[in-house]
Structure formats: C-alpha cells, structure tokens
N, C-alpha and C. Protein backbone atom coordinates (compact mmCIF):
# COMPACT_ATOMS: atom_id res chain seq x y z
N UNK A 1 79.44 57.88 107.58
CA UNK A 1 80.77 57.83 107.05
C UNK A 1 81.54 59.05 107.54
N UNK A 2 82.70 58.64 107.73
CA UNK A 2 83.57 60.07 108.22
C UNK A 2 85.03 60.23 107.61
N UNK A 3 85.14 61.29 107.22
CA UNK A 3 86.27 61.57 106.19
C UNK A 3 87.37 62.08 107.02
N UNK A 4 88.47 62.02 106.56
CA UNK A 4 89.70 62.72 107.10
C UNK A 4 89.64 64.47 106.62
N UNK A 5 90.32 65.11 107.81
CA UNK A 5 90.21 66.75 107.03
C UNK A 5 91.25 66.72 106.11
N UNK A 6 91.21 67.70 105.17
CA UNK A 6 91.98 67.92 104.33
C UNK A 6 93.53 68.60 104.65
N UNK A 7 94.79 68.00 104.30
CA UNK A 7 95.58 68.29 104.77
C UNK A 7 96.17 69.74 104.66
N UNK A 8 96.90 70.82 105.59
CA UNK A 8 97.46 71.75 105.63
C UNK A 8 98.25 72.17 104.07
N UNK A 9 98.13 72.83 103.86
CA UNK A 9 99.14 73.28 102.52
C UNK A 9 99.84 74.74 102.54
N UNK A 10 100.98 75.12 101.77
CA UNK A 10 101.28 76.36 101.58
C UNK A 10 100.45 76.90 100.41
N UNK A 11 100.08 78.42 100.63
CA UNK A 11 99.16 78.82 99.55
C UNK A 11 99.56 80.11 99.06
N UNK A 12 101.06 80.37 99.06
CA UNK A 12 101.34 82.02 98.70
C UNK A 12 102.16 81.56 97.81
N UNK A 13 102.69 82.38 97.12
CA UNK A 13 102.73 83.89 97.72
C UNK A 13 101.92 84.22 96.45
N UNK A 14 100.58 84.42 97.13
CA UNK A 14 99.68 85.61 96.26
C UNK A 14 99.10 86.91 97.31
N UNK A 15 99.69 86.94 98.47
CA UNK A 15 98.96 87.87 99.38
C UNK A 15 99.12 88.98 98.91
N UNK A 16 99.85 89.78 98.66
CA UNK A 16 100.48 90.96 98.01
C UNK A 16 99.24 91.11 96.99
N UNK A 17 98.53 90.30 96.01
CA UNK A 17 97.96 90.25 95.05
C UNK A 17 96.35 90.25 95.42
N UNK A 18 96.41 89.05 95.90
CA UNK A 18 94.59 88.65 96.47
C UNK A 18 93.88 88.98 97.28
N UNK A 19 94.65 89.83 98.34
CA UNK A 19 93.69 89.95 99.61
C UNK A 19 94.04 91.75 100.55
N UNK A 20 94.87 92.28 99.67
CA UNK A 20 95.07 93.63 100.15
C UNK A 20 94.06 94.47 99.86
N UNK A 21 93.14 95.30 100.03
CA UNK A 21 92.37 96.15 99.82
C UNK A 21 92.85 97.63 100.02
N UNK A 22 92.21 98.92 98.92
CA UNK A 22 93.02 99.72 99.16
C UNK A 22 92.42 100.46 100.42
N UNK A 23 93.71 101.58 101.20
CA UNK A 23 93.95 102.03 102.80
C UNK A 23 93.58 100.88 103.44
N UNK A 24 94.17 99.58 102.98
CA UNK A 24 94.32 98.47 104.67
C UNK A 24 94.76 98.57 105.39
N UNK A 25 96.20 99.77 105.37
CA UNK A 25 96.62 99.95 106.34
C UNK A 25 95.97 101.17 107.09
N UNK A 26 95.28 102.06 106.85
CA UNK A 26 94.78 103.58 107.44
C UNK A 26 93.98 103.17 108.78
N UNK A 27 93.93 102.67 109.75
CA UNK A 27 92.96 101.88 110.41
C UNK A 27 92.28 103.12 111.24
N UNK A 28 93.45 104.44 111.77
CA UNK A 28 92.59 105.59 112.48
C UNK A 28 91.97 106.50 111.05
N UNK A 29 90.97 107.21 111.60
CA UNK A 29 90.20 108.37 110.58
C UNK A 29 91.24 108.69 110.00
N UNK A 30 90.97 109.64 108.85
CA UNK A 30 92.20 110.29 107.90
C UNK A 30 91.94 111.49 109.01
N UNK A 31 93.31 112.08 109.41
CA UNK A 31 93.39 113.57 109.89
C UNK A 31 93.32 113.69 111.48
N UNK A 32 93.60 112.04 112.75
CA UNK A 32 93.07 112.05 113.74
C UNK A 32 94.03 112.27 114.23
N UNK A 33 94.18 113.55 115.22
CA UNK A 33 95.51 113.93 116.20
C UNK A 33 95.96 112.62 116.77
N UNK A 34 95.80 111.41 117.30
CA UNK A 34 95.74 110.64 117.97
C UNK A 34 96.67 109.68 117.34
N UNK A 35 96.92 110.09 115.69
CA UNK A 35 96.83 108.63 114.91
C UNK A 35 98.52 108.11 115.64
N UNK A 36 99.05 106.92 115.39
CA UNK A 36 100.04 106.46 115.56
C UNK A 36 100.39 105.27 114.26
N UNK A 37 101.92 105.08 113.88
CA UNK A 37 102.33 104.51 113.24
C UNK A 37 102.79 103.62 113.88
N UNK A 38 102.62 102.33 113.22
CA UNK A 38 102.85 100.93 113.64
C UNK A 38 103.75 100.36 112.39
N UNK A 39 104.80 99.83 112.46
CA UNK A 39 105.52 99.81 111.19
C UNK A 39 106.55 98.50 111.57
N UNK A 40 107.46 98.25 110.54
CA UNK A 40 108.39 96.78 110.71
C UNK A 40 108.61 95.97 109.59
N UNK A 41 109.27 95.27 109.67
CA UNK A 41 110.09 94.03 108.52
C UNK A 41 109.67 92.94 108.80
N UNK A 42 109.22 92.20 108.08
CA UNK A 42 109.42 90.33 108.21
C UNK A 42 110.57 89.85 107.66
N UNK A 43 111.36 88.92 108.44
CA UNK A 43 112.56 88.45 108.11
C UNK A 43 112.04 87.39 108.12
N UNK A 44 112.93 86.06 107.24
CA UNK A 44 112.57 84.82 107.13
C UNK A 44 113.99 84.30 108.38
N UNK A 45 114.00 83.03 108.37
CA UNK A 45 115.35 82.59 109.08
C UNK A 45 116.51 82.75 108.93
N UNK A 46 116.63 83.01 107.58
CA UNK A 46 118.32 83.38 107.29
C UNK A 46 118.53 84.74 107.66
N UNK A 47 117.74 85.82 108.30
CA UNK A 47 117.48 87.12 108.55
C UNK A 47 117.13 87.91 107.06
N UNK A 48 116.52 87.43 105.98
CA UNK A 48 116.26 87.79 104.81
C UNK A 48 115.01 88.63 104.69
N UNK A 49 114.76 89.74 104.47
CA UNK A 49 113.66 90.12 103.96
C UNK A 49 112.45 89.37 103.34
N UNK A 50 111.01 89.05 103.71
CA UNK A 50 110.05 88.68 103.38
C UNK A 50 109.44 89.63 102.49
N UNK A 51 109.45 89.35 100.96
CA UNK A 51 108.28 90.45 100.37
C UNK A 51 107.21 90.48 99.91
N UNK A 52 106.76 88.99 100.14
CA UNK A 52 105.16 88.73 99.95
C UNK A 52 104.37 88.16 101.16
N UNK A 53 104.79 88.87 101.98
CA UNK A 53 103.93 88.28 103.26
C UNK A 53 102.60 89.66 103.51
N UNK A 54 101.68 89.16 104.45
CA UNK A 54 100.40 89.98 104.47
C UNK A 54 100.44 90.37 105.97
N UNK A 55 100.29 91.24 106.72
CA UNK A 55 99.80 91.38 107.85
C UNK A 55 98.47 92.37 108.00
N UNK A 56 98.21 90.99 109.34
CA UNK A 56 96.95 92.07 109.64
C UNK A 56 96.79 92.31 111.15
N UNK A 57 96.51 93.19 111.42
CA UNK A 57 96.31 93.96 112.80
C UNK A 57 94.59 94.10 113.65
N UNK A 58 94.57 93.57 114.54
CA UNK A 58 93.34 93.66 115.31
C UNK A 58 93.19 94.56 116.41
N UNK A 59 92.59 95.46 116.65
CA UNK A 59 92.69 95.97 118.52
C UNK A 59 91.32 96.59 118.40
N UNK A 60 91.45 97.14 119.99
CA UNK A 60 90.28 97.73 120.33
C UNK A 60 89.93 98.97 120.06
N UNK A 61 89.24 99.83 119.98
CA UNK A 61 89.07 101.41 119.90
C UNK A 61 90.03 101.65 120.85
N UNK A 62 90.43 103.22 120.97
CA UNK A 62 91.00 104.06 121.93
C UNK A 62 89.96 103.74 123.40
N UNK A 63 88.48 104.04 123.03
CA UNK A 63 87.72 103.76 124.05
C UNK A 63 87.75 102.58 125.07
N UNK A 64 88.63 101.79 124.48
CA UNK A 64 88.22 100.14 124.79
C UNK A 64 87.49 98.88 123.82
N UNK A 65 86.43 99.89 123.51
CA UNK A 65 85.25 98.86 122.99
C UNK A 65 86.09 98.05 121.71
N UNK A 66 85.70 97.01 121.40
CA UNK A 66 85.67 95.57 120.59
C UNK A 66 84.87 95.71 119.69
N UNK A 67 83.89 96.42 119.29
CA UNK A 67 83.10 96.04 118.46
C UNK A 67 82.87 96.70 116.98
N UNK A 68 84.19 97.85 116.81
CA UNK A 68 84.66 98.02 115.82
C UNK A 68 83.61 98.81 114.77
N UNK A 69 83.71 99.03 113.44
CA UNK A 69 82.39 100.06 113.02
C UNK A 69 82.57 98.89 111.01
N UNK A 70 82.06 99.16 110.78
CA UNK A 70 81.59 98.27 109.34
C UNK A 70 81.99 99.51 108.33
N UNK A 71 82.58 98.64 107.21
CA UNK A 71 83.65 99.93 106.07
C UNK A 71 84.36 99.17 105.38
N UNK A 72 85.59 98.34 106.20
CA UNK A 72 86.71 98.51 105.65
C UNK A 72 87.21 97.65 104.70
N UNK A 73 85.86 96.93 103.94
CA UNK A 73 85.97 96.13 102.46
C UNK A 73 84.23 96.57 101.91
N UNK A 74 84.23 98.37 101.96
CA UNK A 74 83.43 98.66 101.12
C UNK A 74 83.48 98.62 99.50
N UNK A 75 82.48 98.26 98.74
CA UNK A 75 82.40 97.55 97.32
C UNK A 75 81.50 99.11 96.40
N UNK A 76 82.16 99.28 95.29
CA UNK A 76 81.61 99.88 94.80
C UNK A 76 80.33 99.43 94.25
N UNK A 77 79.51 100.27 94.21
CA UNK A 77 77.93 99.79 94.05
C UNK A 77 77.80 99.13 92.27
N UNK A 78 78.62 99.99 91.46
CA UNK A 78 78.32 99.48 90.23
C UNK A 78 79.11 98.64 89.81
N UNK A 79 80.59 98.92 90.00
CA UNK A 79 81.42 97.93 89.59
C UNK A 79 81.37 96.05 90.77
N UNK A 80 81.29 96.55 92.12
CA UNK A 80 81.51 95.31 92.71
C UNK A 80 82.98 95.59 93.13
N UNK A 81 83.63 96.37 92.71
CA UNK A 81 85.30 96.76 92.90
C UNK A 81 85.23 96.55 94.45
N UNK A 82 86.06 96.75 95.14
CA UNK A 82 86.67 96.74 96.67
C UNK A 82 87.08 98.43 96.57
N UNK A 83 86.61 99.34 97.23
CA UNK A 83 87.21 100.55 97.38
C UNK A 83 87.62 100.90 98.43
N UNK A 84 87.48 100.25 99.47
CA UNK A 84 88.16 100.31 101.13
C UNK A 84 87.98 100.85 102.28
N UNK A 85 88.21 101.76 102.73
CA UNK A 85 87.65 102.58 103.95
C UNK A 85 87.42 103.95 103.52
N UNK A 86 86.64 104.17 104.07
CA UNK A 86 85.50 105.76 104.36
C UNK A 86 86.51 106.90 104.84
N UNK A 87 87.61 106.47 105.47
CA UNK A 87 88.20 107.40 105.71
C UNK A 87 87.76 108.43 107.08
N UNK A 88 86.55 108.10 108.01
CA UNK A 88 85.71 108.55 108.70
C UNK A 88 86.15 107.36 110.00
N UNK A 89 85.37 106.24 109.66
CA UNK A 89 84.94 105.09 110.74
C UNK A 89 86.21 104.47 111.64
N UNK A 90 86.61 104.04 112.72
CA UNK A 90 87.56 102.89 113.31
C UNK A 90 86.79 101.66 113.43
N UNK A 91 87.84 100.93 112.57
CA UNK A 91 86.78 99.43 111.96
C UNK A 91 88.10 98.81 113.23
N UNK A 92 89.23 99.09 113.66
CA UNK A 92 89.63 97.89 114.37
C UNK A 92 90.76 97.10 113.44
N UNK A 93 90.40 97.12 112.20
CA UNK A 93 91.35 96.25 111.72
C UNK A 93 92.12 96.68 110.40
N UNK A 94 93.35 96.09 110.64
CA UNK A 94 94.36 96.37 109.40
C UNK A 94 94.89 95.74 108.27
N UNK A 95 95.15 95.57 107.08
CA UNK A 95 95.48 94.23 106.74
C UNK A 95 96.29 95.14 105.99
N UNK A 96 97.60 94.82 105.70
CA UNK A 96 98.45 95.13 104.60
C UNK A 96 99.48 94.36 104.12
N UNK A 97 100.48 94.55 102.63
CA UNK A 97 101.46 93.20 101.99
C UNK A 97 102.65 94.08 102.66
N UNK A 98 103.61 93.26 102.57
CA UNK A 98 104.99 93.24 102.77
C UNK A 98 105.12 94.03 101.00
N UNK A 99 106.33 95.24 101.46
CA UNK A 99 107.17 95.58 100.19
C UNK A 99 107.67 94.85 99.64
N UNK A 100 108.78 95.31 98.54
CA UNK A 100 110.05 94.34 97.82
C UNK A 100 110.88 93.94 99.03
N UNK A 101 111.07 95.18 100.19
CA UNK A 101 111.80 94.93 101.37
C UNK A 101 111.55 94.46 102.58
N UNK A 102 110.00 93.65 102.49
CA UNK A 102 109.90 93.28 104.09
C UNK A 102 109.02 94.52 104.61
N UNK A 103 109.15 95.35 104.30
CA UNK A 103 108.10 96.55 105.26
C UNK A 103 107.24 96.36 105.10
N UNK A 104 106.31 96.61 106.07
CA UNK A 104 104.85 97.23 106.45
C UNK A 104 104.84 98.07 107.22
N UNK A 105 103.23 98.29 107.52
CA UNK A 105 103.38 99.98 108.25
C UNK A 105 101.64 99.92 108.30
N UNK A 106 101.00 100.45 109.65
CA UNK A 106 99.87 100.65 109.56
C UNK A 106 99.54 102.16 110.30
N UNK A 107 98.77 102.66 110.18
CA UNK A 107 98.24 103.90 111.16
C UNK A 107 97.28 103.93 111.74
N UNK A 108 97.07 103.50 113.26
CA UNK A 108 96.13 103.24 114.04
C UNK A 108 96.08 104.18 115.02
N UNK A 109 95.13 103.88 116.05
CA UNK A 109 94.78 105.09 117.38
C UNK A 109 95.15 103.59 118.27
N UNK A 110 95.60 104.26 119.37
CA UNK A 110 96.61 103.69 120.74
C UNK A 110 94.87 102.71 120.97
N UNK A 111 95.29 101.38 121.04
CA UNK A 111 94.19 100.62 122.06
C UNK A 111 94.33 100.85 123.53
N UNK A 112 92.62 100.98 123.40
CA UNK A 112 92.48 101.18 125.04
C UNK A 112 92.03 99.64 125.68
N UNK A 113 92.32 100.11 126.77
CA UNK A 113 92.01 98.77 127.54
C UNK A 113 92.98 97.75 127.59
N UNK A 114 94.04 97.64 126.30
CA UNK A 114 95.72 96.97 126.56
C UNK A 114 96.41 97.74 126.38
N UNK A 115 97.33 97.14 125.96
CA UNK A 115 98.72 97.80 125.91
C UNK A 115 99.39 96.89 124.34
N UNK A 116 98.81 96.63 123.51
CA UNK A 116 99.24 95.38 122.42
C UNK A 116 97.99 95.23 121.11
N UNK A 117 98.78 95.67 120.20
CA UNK A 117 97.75 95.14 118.87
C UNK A 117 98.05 93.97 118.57
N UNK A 118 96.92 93.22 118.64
CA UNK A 118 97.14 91.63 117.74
C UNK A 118 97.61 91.72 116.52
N UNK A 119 98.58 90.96 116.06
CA UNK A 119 98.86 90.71 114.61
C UNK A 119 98.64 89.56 114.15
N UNK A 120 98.71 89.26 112.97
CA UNK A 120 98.37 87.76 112.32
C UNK A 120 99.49 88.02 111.17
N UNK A 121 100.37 87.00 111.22
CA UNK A 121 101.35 86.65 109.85
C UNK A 121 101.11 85.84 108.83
N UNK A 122 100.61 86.05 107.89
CA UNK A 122 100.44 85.35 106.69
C UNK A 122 101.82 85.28 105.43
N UNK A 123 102.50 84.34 105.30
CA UNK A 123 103.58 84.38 104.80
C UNK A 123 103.76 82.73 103.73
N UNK A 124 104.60 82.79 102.36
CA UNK A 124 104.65 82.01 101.75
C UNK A 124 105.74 80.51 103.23
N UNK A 125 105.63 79.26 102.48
CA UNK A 125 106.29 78.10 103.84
C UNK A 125 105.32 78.01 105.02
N UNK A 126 104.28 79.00 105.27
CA UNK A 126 103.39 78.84 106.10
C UNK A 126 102.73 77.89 105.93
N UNK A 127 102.52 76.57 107.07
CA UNK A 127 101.28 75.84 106.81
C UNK A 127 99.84 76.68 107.21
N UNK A 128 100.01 77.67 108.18
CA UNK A 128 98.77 78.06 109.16
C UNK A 128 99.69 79.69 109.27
N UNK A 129 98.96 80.54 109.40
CA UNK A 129 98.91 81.96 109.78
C UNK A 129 99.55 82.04 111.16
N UNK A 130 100.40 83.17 111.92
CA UNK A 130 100.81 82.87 112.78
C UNK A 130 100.50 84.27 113.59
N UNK A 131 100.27 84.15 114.72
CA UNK A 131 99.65 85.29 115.57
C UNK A 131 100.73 85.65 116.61
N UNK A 132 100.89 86.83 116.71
CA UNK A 132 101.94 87.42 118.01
C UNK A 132 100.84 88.75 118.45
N UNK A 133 101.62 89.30 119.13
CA UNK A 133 101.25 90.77 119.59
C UNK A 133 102.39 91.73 119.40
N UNK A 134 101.96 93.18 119.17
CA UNK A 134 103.15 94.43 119.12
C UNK A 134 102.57 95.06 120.54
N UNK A 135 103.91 94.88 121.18
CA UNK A 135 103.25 95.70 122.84
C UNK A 135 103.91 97.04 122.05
N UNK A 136 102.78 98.03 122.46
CA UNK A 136 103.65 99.39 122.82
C UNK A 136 104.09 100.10 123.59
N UNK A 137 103.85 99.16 125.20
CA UNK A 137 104.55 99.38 126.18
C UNK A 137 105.20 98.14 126.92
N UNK A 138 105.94 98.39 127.63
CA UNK A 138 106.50 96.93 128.63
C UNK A 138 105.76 96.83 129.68
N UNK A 139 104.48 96.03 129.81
CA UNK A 139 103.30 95.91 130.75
C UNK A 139 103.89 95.02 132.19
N UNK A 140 104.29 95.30 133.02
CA UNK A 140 105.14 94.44 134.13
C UNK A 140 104.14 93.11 134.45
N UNK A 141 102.21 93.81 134.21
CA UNK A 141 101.36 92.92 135.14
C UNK A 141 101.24 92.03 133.96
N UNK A 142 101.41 92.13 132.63
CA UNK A 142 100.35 91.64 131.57
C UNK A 142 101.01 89.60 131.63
N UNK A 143 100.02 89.22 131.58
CA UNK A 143 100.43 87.29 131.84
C UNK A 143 101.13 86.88 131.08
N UNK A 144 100.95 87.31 129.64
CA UNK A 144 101.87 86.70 128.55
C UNK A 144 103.23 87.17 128.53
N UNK A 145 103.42 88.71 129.07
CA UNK A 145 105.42 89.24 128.97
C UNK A 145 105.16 88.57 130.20
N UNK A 146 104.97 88.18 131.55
CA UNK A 146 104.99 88.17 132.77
C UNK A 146 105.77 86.79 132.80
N UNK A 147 105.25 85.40 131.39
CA UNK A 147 105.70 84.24 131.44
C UNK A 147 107.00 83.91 130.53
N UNK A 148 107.28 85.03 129.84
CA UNK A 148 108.31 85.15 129.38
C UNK A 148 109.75 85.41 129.66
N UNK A 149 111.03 85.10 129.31
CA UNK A 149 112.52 85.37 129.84
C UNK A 149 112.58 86.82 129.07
N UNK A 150 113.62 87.22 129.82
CA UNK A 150 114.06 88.92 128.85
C UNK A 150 114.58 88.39 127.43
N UNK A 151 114.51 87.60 127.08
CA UNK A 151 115.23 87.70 125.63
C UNK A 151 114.26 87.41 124.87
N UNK A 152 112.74 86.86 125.00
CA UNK A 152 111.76 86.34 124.28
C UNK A 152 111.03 87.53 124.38
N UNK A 153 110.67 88.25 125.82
CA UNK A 153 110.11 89.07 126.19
C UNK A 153 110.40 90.29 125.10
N UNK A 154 111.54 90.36 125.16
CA UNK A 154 111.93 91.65 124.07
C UNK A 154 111.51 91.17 122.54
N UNK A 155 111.06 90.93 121.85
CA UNK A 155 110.56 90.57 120.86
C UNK A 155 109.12 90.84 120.67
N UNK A 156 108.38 90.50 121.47
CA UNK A 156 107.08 91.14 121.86
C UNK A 156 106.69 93.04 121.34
N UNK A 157 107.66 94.05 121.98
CA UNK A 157 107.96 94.62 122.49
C UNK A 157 108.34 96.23 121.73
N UNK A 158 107.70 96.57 121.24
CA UNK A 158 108.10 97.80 120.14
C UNK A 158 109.10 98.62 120.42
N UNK A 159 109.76 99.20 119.49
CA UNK A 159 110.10 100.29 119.94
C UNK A 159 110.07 101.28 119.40
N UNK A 160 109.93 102.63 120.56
CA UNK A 160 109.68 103.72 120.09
C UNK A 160 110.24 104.72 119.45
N UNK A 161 110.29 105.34 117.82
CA UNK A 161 110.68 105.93 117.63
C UNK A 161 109.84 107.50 117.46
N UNK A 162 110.51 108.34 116.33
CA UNK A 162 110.21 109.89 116.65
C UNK A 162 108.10 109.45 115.72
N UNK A 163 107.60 110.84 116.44
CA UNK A 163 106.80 111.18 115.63
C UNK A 163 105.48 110.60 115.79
N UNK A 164 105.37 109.46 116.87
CA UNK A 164 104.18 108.99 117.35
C UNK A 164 104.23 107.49 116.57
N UNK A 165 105.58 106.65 116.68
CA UNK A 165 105.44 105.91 115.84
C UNK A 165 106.85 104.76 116.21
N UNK A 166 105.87 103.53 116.30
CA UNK A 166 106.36 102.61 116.68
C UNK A 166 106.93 101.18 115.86
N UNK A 167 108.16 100.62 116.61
CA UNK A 167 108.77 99.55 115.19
C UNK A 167 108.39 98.12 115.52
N UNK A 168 108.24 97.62 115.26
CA UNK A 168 107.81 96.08 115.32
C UNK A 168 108.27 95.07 114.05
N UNK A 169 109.70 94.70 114.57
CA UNK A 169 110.15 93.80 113.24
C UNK A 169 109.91 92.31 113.57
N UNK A 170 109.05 90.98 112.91
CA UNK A 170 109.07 90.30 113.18
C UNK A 170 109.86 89.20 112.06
N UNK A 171 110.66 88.32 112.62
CA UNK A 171 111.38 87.31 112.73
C UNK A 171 110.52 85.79 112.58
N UNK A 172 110.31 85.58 111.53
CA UNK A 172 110.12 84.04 111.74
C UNK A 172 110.41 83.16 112.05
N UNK A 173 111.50 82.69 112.14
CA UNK A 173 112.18 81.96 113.33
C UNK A 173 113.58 82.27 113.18
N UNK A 174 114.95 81.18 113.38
CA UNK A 174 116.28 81.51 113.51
C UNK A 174 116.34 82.50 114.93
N UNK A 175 117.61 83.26 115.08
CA UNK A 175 118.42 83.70 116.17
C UNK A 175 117.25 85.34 116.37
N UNK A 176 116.65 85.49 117.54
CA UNK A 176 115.32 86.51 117.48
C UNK A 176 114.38 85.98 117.29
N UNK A 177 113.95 84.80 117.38
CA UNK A 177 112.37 84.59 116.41
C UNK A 177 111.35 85.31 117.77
N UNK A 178 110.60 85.57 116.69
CA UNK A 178 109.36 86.53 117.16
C UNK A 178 108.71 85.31 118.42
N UNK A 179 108.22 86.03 119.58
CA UNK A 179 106.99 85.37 120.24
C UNK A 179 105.82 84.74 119.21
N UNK A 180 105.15 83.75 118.98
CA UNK A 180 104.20 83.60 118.60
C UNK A 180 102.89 82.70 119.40
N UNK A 181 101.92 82.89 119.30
CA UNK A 181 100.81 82.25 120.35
C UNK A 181 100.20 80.88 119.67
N UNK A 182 100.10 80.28 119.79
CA UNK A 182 99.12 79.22 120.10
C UNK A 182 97.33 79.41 120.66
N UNK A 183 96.45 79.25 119.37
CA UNK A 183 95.26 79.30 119.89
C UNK A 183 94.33 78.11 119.63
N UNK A 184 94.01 77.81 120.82
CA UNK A 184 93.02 75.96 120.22
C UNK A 184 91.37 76.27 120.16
C-alpha cells in the first residue's frame, strides 16, 4: 500500500519561542580578533518588518574545513535545559529570531574557501524554509552571481559597514526580493 505525503503547512510563528538557543548567534569564540558581524532585516512584501522569523547561518571555518566542532545545543547535565555554546569551539552554525523590528545579527569568523555564508529563512506564510547566501564580497568567478543580472545580483551581496561588520537585509519577495536557491 502506498500513501500520499503529507501536505506542506505553515507552522509559525513560534520560532522566536521554540527553536532559539541561548548565543545562537555567537558562532566565532568569545574574544576572537577575527570575529565579524553579520547583521540585517527581514521584510515581508509590503516592505514590512518580519518579527518572528528565525535565521540560520552555515559556513566553513576560516580554515576552510566543513566539519565544524560539537557544542552549540549543549544541555545541562541536571536540568536537560539547552545552555548553548562553550564560548571556546567554531561549530559553523548560527541560528537566531528576528526582533520586534526585523533584525538579526550574528558574529562569525570570515569563511574560508568562499566568499558567502549560507542562510536559511524560516518565517510565518512559509510553506518550506528558504535558502539564499550573504556574499561578503562581489566574487566576478563565483557561478551563482556569474548567472545573475545586476539587479538580482545585488541582493546577494552585503554591504560593508564600519567595524568589521556586514549588512544583509533580506526581502521576501515584492520590489528587491532576495535571491533564493532551489535545492532537489
């Protein structure tokens, strides 16, 4: 016998609530010369502030390597609580909620080996999570800006402000909508 899958649904807005852990956003050591700020707004289509949306951030070490270090949904031993990162390790990944205003903000070390932290958008109207990249540079060779027009291209595309720290506002759709990828 073979069943149909179960259909797509919206399931927020509890992200803000269910799935943030505390320092999701701290992703470099506490105290690393290196660290950089990754920061930005989710706008919905009307250009409105999103304030229960979740993002999360993927990349590589500074080194390159992929394979990231184990931490960053450490559990307290007696309670079972979620207490978060060590404050020591680069686990690679970020997860944090949208403010009352749409902000987020993470603090990571520059990936080596690209030029782009993966993001994932988790937002209330979502059927499915939606994935882009934050370039922190304009890569001339890289395939994905390479297939893009300048007006999509720029969306991709951070920009740099003071202090080691970069903006990335993403747009859900309407006039700007963010690049987003497709993965099968």
């Amino acid at each position: 016998m073979s069943y149909a899958p179960t259909p797509s649904q919206t399931v927020g807005p509890f992200y803000g609530y269910a799935l943030p852990f505390p320092r999701g956003g701290e992703v470099a050591p506490t105290g690393h010369p290196d660290t950089i700020t990754l920061h930005g707004h989710v706008y919905d289509g009307a250009g409105d502030p999103v304030p229960d949306a979740l993002i999360e951030t993927w990349q590589p070490a500074p080194d390159g390597s992929r394979t990231g270090a184990p931490g960053s949904l450490r559990h307290d031993p007696v309670t079972g609580e979620v207490i978060g990162r060590d404050g020591v390790a680069f686990t690679g990944f970020g997860r944090v909620p949208t403010d009352a205003d749409g902000h987020w903000a993470i603090r990571t070390l520059p990936p080596g080996g690209v030029s782009y932290i993966a993001v994932a958008v988790f937002a209330r109207g979502l059927l499915h999570h939606l994935y882009t990249r934050a370039y922190l540079t304009d890569e001339p060779g890289d395939p994905l800006l390479g297939s893009l027009d300048a007006r999509r291209r720029a969306t991709l595309i951070t920009r740099p402000e003071a202090h080691r720290t970069y903006r990335f506002d993403i747009r859900l759709q309407g006039e700007g909508e963010t690049v987003f990828l497709e993965f099968e």
